[in-house]
N, C-alpha and C. Protein backbone atom coordinates (compact mmCIF):
# COMPACT_ATOMS: atom_id res chain seq x y z
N UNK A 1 -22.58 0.80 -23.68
CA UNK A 1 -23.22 -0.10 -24.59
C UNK A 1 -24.68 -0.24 -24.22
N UNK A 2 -25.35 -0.03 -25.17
CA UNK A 2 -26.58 0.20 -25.29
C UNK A 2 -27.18 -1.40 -24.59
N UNK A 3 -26.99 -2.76 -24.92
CA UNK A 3 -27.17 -4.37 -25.04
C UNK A 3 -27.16 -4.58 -23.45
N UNK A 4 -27.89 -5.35 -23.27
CA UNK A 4 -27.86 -5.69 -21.68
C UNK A 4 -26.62 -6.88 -21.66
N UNK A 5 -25.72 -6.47 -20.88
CA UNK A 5 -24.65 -8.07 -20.71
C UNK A 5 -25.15 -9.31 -20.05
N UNK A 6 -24.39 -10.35 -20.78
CA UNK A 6 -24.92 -11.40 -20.06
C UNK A 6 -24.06 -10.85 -18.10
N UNK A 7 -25.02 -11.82 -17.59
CA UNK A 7 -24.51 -11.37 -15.98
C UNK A 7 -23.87 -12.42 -15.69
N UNK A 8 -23.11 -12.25 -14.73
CA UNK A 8 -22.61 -13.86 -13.62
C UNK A 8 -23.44 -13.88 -12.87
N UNK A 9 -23.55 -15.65 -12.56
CA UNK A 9 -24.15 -16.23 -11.91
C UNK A 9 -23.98 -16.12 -10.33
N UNK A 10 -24.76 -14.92 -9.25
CA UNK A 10 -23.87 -15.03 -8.09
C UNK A 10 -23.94 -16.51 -7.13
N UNK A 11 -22.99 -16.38 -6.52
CA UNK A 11 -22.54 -17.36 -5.24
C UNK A 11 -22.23 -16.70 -4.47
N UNK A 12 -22.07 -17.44 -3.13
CA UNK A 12 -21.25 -16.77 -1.93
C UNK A 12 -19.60 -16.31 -2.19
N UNK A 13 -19.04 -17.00 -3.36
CA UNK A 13 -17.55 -16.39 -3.16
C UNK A 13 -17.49 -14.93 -4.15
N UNK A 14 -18.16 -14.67 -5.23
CA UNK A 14 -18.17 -13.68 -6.15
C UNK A 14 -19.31 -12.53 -5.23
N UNK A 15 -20.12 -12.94 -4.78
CA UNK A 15 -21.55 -11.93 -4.69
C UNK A 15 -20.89 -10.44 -3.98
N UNK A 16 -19.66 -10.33 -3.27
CA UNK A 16 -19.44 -9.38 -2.59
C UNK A 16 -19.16 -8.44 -4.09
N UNK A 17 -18.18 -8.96 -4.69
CA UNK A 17 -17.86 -8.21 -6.28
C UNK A 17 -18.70 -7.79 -6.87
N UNK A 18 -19.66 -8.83 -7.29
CA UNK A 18 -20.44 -8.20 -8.10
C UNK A 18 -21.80 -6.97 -7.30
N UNK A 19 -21.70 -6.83 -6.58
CA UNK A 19 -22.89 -6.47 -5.90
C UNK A 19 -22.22 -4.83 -4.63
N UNK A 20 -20.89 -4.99 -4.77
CA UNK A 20 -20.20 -3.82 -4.02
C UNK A 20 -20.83 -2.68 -4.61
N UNK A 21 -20.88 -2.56 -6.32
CA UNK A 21 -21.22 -1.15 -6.47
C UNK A 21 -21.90 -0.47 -5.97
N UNK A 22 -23.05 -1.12 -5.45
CA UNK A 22 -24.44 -0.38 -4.66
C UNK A 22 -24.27 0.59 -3.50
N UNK A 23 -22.70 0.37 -2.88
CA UNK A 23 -22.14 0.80 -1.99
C UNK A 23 -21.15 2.11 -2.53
N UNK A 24 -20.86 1.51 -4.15
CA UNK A 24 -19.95 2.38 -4.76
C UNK A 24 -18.77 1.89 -3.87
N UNK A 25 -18.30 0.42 -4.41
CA UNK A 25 -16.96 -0.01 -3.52
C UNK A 25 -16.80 -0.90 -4.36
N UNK A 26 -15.17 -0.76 -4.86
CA UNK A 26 -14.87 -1.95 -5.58
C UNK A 26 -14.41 -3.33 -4.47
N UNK A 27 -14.96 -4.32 -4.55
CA UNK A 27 -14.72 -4.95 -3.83
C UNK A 27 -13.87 -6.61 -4.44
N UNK A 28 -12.55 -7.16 -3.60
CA UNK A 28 -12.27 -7.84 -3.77
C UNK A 28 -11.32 -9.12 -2.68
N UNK A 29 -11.71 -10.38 -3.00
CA UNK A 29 -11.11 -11.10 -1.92
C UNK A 29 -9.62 -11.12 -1.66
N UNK A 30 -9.30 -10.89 -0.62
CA UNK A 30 -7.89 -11.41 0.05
C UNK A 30 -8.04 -12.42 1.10
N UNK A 31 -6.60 -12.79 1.10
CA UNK A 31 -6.28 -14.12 2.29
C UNK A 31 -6.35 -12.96 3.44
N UNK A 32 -6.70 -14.02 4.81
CA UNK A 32 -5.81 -12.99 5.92
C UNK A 32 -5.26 -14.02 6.39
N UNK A 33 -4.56 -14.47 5.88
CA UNK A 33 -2.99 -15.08 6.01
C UNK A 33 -1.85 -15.18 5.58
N UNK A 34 -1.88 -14.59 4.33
CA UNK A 34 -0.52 -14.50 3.14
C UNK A 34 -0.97 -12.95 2.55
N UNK A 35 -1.82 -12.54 2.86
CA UNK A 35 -2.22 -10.92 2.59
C UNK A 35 -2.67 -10.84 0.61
N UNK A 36 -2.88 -11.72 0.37
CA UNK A 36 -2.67 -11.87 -1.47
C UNK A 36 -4.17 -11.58 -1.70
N UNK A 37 -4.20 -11.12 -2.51
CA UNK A 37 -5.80 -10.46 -3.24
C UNK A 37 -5.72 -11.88 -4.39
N UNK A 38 -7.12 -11.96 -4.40
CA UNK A 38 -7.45 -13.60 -5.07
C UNK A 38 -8.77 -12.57 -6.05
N UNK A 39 -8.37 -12.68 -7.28
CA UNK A 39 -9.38 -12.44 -8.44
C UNK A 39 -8.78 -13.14 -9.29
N UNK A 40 -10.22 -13.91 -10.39
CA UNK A 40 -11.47 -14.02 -9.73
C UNK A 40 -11.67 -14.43 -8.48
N UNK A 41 -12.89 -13.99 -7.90
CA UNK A 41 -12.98 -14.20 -6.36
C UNK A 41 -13.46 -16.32 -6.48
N UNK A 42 -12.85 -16.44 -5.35
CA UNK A 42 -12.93 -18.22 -5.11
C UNK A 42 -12.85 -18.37 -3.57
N UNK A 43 -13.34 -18.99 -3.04
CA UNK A 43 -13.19 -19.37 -1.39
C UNK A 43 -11.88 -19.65 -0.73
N UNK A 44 -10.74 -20.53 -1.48
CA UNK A 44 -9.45 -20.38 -1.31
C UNK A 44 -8.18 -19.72 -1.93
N UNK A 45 -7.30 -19.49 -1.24
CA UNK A 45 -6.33 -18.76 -1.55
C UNK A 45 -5.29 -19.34 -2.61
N UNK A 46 -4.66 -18.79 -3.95
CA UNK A 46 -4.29 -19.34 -4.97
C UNK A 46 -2.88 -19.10 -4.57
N UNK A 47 -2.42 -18.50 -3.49
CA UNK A 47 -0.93 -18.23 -2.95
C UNK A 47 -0.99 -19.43 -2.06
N UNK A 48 -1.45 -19.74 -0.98
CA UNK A 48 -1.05 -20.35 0.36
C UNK A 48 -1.94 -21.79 0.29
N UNK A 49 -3.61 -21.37 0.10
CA UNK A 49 -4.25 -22.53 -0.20
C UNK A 49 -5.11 -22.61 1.33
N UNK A 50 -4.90 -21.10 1.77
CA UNK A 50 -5.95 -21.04 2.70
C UNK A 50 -7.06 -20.95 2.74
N UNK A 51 -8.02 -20.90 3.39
CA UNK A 51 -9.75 -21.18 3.10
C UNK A 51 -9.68 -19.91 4.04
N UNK A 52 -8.65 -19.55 4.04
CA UNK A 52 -9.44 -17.61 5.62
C UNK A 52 -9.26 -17.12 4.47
N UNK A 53 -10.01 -16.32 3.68
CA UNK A 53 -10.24 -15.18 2.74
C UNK A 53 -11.44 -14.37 3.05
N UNK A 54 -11.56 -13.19 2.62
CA UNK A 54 -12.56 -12.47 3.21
C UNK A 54 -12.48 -11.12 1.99
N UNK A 55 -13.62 -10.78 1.93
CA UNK A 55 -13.75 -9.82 0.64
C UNK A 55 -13.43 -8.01 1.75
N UNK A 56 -12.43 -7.09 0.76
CA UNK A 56 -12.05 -6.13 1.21
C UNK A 56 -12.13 -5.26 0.29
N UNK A 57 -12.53 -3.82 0.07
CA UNK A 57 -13.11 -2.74 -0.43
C UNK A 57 -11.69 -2.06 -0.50
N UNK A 58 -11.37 -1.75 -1.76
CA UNK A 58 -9.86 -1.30 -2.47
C UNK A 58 -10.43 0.23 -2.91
N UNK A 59 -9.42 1.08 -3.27
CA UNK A 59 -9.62 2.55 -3.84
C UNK A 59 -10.63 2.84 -4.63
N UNK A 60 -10.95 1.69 -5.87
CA UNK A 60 -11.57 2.11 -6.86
C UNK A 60 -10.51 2.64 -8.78
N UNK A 61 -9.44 3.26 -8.01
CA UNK A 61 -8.64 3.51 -9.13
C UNK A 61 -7.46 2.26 -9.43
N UNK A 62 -7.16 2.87 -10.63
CA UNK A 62 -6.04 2.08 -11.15
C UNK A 62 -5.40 2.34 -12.16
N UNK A 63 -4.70 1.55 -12.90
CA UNK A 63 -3.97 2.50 -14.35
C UNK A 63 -4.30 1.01 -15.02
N UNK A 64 -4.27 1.63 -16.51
CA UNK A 64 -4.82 0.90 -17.74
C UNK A 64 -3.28 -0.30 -17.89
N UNK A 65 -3.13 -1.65 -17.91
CA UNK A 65 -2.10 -2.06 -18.14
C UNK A 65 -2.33 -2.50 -19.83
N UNK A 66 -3.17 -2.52 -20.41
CA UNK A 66 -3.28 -3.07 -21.69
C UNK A 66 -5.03 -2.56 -22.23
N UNK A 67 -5.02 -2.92 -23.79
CA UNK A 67 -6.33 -2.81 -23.82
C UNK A 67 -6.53 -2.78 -25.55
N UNK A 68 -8.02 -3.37 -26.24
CA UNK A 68 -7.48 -3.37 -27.11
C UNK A 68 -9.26 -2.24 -27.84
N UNK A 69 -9.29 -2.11 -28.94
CA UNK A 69 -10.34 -1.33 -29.31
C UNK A 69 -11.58 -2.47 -30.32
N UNK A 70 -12.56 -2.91 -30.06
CA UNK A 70 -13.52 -3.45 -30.46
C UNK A 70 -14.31 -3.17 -31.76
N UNK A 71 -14.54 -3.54 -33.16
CA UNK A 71 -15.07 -2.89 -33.82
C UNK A 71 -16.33 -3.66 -34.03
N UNK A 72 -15.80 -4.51 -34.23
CA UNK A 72 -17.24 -5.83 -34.43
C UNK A 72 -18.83 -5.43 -33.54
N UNK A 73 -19.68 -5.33 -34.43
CA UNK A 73 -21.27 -5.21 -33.51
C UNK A 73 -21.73 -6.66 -33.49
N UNK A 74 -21.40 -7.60 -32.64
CA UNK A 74 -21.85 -8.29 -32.38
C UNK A 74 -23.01 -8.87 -31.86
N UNK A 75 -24.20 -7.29 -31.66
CA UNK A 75 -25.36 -7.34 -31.42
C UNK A 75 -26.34 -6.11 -32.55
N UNK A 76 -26.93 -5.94 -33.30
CA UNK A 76 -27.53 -4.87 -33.45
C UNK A 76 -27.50 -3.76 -32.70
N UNK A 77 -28.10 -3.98 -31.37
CA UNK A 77 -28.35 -2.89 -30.45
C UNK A 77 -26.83 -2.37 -29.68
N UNK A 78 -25.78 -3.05 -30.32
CA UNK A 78 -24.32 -2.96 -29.29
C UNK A 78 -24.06 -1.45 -30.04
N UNK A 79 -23.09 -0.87 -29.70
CA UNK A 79 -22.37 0.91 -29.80
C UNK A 79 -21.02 -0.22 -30.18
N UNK A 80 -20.34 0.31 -31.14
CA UNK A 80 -19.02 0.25 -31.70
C UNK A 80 -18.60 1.95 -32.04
N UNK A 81 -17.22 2.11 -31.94
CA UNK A 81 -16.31 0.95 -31.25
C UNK A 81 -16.54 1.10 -29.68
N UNK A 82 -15.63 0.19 -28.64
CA UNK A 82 -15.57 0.47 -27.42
C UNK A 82 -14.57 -0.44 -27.11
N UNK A 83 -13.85 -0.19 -26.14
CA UNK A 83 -12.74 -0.08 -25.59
C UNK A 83 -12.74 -1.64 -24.25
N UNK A 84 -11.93 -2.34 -24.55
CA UNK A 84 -11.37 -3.33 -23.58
C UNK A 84 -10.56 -3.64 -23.15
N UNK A 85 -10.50 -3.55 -21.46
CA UNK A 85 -9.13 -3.59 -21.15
C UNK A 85 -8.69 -4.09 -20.14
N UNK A 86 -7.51 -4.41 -19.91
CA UNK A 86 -7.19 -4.80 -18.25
C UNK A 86 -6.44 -3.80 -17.48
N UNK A 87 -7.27 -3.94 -16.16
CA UNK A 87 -6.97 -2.20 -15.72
C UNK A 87 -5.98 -3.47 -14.02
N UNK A 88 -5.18 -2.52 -14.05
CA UNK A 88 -4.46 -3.03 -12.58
C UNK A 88 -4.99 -2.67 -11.38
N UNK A 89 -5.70 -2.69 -10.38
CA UNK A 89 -5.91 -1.87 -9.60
C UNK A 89 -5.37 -1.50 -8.17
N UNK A 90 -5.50 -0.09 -8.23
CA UNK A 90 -4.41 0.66 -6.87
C UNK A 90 -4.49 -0.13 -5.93
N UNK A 91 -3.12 -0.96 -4.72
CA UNK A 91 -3.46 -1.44 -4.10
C UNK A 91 -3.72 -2.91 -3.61
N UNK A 92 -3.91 -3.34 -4.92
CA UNK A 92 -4.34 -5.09 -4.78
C UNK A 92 -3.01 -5.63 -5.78
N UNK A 93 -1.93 -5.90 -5.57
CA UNK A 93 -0.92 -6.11 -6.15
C UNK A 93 -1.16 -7.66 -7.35
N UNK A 94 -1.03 -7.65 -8.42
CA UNK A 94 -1.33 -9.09 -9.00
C UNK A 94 -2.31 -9.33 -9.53
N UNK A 95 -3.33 -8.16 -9.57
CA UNK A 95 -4.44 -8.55 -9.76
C UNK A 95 -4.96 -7.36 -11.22
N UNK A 96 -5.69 -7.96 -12.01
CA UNK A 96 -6.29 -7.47 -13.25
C UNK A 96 -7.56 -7.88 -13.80
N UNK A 97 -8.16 -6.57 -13.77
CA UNK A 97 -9.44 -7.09 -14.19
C UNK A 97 -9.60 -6.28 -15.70
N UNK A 98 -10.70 -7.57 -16.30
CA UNK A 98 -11.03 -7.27 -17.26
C UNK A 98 -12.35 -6.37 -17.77
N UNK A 99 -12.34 -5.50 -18.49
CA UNK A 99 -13.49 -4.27 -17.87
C UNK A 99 -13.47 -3.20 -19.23
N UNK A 100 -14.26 -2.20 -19.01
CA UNK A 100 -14.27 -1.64 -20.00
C UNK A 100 -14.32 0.15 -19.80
N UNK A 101 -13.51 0.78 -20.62
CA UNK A 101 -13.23 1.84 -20.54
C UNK A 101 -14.70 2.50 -21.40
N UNK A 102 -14.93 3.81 -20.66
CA UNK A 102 -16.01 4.23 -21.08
C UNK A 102 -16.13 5.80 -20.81
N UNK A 103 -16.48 6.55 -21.36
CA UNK A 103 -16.63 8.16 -21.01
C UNK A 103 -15.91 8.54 -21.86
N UNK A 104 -15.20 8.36 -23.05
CA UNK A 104 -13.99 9.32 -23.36
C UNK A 104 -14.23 8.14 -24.91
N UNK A 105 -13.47 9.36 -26.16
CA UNK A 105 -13.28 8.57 -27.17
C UNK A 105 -12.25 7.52 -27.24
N UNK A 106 -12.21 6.28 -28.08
CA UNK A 106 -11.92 5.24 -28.20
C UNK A 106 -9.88 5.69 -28.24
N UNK A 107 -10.12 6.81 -29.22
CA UNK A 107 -8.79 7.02 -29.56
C UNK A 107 -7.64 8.01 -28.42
N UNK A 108 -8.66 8.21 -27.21
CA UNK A 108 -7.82 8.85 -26.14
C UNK A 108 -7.19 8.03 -25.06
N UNK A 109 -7.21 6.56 -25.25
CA UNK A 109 -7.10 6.00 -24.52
C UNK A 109 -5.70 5.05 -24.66
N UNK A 110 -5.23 5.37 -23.68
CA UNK A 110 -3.26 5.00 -24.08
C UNK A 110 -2.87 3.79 -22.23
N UNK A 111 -2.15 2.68 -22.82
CA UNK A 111 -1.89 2.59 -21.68
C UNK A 111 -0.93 3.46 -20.80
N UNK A 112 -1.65 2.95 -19.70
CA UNK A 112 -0.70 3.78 -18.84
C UNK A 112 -1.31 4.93 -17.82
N UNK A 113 -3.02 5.47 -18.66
CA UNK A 113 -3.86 6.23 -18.01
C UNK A 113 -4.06 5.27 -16.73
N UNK A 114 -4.38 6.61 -16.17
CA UNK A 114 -5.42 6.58 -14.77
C UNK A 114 -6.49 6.83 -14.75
N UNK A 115 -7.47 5.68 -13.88
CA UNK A 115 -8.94 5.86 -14.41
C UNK A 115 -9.22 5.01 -12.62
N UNK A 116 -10.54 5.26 -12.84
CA UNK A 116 -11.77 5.46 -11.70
C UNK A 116 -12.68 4.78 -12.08
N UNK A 117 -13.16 3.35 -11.23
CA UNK A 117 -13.98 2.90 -11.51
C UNK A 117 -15.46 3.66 -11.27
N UNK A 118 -16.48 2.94 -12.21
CA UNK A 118 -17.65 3.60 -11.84
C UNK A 118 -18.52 1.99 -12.18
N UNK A 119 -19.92 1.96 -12.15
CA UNK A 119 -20.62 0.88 -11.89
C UNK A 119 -22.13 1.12 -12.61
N UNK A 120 -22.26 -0.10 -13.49
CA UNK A 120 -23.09 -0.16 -14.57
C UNK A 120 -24.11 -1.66 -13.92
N UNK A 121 -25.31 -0.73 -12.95
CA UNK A 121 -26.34 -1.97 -12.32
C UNK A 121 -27.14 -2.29 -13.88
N UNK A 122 -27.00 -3.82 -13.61
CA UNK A 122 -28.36 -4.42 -14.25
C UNK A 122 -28.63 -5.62 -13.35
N UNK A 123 -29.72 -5.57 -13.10
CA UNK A 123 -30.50 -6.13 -11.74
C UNK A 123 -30.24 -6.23 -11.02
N UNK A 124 -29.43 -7.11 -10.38
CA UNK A 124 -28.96 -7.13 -8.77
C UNK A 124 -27.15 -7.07 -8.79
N UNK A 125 -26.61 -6.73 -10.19
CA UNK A 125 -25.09 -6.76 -10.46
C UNK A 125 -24.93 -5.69 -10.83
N UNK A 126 -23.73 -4.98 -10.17
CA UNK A 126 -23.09 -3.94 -10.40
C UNK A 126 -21.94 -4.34 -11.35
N UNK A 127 -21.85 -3.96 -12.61
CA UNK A 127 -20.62 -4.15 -13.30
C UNK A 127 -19.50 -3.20 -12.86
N UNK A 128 -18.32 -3.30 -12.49
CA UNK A 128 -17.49 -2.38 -13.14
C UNK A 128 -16.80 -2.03 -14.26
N UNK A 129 -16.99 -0.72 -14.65
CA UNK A 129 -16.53 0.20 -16.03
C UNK A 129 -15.46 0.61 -14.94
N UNK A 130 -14.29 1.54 -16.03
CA UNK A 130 -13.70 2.38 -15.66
C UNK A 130 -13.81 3.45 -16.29
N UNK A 131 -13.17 5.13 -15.91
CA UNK A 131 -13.33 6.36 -16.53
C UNK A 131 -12.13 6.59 -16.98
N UNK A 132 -11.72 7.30 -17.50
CA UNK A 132 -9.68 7.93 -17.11
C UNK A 132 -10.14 9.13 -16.08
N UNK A 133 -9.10 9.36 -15.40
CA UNK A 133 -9.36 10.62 -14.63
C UNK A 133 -8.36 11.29 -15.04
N UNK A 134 -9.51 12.58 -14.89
CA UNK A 134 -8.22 14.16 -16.38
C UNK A 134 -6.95 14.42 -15.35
């Protein structure tokens, strides 16, 4: 998409997320006490209610659990259609992010693919996109 996104606002509990790409690392918080991956990222744990959480660098891949296709240009400068979805990712059990499929036409995209995140900087935030991988 052509449109600059609005960004999140960083803090100390999100900034590792948004800002991993630079590293090319998807990054996300877990407890290290109940082992549970916490997205969105927050300072305590939504399993146990611990405050030990600490941000940890996951595969990057995952498979598409849902997703739906966008037609609306809600900006002039936006690209229709494009693809939204919640991707599961390898590894972090429970957890789904919301994100957007990109590289491939609208109509190749089935749940159930496997895809590879990749990272869309605008200023100091790395978004994550995902790809499918062939």
């Amino acid at each position: 998409m052509a449109v600059p996104r609005p960004l999140p606002r960083l803090d100390s509990s999100n900034r590792d997320f948004w800002t991993g790409g630079a590293n090319n690392e998807l990054r996300l918080m877990r407890c290290l006490d109940c082992a549970t991956f916490i997205h969105p990222p927050r300072p305590v744990c939504r399993n146990c209610l611990s405050e030990n959480v600490a941000t940890e660098a996951v595969a990057g891949t995952g498979v598409i659990a849902t997703f739906t296709v966008n037609y609306q240009k809600w900006h002039p400068a936006m690209e229709v259609p494009f693809v939204v979805a919640r991707v599961a990712p390898d590894g972090a059990p429970g957890v789904y992010l919301t994100t957007n499929i990109v590289g491939c036409d609208v109509d190749a995209v089935e749940i159930g693919d496997r895809v590879r995140v990749i990272f869309e900087q605008q200023d100091d935030v790395y978004l994550p996109l995902f790809q499918k991988i062939n």
